[in-house]
Every structure is written in C-alpha cells, then in structure tokens.
N, C-alpha and C. Protein backbone atom coordinates (compact mmCIF):
# COMPACT_ATOMS: atom_id res chain seq x y z
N UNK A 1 3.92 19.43 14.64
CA UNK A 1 5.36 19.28 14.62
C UNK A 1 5.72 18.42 13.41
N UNK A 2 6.22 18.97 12.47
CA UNK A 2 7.02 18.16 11.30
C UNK A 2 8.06 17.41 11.60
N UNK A 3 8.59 16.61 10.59
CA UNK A 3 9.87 15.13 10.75
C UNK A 3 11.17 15.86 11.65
N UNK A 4 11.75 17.20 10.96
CA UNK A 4 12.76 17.92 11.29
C UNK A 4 12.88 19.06 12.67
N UNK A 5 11.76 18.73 13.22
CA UNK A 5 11.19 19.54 14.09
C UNK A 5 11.70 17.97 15.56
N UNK A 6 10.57 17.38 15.04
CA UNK A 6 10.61 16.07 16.20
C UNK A 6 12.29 15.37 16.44
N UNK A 7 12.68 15.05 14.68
CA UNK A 7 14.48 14.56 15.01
C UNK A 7 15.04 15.75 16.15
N UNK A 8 15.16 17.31 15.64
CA UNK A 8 15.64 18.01 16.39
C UNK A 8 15.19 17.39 17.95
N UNK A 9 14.06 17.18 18.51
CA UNK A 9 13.61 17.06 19.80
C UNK A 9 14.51 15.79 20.09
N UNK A 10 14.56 15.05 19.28
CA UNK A 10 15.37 13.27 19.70
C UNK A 10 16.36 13.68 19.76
N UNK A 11 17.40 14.65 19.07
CA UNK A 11 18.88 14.53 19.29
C UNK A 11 18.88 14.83 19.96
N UNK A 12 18.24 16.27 20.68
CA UNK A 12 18.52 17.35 21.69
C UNK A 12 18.20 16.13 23.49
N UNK A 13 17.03 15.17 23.49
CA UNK A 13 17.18 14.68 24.66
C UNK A 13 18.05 13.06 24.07
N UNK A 14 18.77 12.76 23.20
CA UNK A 14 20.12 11.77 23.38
C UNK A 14 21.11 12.55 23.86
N UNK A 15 21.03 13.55 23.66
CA UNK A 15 22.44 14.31 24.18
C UNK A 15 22.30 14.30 25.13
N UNK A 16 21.51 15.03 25.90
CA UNK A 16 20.71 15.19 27.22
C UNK A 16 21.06 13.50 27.87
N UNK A 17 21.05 12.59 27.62
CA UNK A 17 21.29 11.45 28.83
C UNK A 17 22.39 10.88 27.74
N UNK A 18 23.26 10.90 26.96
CA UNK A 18 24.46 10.59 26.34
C UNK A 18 23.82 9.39 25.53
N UNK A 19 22.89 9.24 25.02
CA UNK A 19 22.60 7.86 24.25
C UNK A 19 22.97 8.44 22.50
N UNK A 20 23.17 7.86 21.58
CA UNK A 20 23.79 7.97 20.52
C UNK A 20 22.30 8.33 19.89
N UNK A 21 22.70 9.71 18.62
CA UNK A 21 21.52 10.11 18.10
C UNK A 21 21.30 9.77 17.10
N UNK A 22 19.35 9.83 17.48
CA UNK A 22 18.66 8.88 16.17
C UNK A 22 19.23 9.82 14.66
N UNK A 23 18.87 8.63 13.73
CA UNK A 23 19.21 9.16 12.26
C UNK A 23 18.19 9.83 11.72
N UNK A 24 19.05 10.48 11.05
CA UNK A 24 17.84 11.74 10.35
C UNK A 24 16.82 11.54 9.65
N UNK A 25 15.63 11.84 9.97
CA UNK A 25 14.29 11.59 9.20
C UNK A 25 14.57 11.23 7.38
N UNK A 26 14.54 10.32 7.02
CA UNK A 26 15.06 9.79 5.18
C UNK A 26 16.08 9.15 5.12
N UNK A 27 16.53 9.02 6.21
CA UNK A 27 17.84 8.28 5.98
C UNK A 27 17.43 6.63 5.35
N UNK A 28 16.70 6.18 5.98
CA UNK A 28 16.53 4.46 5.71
C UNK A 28 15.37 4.55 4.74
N UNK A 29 14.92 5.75 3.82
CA UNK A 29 13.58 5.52 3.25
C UNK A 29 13.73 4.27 2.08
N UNK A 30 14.83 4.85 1.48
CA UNK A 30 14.95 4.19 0.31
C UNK A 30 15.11 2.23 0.36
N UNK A 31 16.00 2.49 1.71
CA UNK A 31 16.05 0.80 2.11
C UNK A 31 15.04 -0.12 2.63
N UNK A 32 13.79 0.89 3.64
CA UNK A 32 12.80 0.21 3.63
C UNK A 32 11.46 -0.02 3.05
N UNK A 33 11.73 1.19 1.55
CA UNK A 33 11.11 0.75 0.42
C UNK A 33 11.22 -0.80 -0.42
N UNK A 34 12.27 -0.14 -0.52
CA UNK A 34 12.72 -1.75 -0.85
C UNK A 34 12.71 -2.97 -0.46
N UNK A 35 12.89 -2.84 1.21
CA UNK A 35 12.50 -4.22 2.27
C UNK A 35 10.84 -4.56 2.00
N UNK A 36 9.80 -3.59 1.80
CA UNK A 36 8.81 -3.75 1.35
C UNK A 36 8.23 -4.58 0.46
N UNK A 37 9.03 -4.00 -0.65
CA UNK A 37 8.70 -4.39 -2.33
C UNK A 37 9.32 -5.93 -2.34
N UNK A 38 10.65 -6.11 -1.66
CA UNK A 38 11.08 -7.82 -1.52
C UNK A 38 10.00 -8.53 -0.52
N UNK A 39 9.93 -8.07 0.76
CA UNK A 39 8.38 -8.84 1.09
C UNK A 39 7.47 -8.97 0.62
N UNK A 40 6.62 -7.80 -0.49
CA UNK A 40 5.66 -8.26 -1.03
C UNK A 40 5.65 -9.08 -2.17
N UNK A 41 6.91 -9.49 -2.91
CA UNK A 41 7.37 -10.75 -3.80
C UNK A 41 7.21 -11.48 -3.48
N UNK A 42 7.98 -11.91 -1.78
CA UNK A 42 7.97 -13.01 -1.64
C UNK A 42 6.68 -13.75 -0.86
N UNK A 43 5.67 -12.96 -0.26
CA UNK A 43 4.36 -13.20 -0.28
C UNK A 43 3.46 -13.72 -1.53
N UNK A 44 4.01 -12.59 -2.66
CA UNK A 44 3.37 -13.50 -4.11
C UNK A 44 4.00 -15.04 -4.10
N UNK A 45 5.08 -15.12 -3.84
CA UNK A 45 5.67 -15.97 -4.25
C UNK A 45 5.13 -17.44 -3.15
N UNK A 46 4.58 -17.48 -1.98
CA UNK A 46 4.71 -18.13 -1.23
C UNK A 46 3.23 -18.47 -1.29
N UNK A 47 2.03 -17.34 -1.39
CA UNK A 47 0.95 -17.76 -0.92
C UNK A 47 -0.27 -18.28 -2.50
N UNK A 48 -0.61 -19.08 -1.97
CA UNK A 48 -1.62 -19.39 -2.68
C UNK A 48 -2.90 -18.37 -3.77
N UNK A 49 -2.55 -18.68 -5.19
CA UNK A 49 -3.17 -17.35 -5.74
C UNK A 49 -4.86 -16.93 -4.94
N UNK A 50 -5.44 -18.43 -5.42
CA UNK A 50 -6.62 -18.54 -4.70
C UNK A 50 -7.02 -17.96 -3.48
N UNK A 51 -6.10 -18.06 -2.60
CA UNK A 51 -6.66 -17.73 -1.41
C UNK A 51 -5.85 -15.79 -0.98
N UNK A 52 -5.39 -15.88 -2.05
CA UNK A 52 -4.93 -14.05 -2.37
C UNK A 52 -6.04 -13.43 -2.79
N UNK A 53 -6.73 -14.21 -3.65
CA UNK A 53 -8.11 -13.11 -4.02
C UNK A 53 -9.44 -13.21 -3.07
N UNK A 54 -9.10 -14.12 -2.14
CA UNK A 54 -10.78 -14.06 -1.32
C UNK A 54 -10.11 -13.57 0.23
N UNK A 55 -9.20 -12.98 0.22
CA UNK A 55 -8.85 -12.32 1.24
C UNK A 55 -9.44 -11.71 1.83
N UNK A 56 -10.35 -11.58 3.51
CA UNK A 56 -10.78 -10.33 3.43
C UNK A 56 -9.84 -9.62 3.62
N UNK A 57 -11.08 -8.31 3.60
CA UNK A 57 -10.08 -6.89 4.05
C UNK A 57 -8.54 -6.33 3.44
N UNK A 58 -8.68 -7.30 2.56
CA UNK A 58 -7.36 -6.69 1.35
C UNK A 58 -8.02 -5.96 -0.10
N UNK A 59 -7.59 -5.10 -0.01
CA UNK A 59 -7.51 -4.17 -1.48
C UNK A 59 -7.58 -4.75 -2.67
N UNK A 60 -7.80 -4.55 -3.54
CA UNK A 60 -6.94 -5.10 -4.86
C UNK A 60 -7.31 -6.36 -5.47
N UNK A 61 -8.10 -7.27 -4.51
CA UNK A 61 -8.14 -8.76 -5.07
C UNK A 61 -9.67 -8.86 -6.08
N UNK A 62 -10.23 -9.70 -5.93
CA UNK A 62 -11.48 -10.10 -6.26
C UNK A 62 -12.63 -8.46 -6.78
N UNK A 63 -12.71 -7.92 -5.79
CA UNK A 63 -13.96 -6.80 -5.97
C UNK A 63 -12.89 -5.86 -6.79
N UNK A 64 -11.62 -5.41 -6.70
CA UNK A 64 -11.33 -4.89 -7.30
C UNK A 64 -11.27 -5.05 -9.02
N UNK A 65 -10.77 -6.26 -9.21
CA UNK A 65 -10.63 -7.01 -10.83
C UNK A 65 -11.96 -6.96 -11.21
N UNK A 66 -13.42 -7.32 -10.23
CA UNK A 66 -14.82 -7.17 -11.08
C UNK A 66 -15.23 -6.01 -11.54
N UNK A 67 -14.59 -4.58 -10.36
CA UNK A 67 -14.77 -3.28 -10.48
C UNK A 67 -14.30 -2.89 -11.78
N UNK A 68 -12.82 -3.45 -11.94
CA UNK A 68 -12.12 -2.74 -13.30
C UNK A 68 -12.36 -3.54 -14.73
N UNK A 69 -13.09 -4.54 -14.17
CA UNK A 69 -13.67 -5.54 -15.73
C UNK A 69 -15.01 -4.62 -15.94
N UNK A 70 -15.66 -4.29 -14.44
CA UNK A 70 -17.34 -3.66 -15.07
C UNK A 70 -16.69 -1.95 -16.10
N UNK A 71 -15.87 -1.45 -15.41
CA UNK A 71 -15.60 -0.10 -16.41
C UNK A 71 -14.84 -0.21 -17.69
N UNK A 72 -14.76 -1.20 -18.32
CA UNK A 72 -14.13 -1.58 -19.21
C UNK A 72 -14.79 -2.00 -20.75
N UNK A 73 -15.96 -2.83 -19.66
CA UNK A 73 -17.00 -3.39 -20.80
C UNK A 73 -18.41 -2.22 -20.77
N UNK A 74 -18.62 -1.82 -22.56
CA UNK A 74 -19.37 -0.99 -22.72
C UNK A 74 -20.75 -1.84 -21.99
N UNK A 75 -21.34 -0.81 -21.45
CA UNK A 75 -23.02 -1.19 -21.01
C UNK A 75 -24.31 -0.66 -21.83
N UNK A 76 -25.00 -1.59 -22.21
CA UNK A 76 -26.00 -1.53 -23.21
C UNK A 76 -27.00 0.11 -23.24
N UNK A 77 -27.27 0.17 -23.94
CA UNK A 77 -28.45 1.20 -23.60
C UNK A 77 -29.46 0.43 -23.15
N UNK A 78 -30.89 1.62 -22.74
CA UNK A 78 -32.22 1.51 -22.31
C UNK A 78 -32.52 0.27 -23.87
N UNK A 79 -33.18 -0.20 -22.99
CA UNK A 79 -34.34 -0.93 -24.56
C UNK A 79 -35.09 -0.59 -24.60
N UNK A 80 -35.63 -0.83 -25.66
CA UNK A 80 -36.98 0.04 -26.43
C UNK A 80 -37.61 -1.42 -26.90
N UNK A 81 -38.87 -1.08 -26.81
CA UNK A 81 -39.90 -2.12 -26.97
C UNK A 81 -40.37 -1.56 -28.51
N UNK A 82 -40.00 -3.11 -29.48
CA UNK A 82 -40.18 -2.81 -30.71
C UNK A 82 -41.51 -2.71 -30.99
N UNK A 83 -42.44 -2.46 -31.73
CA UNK A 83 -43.63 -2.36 -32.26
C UNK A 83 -43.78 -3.58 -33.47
N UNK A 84 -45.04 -4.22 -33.93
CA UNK A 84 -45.13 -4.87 -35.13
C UNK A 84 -45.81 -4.41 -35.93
C-alpha cells in the first residue's frame, strides 16, 4: 500500500466516526525538513565537539574522517629490496 492509498484509508474511516481528516501525505514535508536541519544546528551548537566524535553508534564522526583521510593520501608501492 503506497502514501495515497493509506491517506485514502484515513480519510475514508475519519469520516466514518466524524473526526477531522488527516493531511495529505507532503503536506508538512518541507516544514519538518527544516525542523530537522534547525535541530541538528542546534545540537552542533550545544554539544561538545569532543564528545561528537567518540560517539558511539553515530555515522560520520571519528572512523569516518580516518576513512576519508586514508582515500585521500596516496599509498606507497610494494618495496623492493635494493641490491649493492
């Protein structure tokens, strides 16, 4: 069952017991994008950098920055054992 499938099912039983019908699937996307993007500011803004990167179980911090420093910096070749 898709978004427009299920709203249809919510209006059809608000009508059904007179309760006022839910809003249409997209209606609030854009606003609780945005409620998002201002919480996750103000989390930057509040929490300690330090303890943002040893987070567990968060994305993005510590293993991620070593991940994208290791593909960044060229890695040596094999060595070869010189002769005299």
């Amino acid at each position: 069952m898709n978004a427009a499938q299920q709203h249809l099912l919510d209006t059809y039983r608000a009508a059904r017991r007179g309760e006022a019908a839910p809003p249409a699937p997209g209606t609030h996307t854009v606003r609780t994008a945005r409620e998002i993007q201002q919480w996750r500011r103000f989390q930057a803004v509040v929490t300690d950098p330090g303890s943002r990167l040893r987070e567990p179980g968060r994305r993005g911090g510590l293993p991620g920055l070593t991940a994208w420093l290791r593909r960044l910096t060229p890695r040596p070749g094999p060595r070869t054992q010189r002769t005299p």
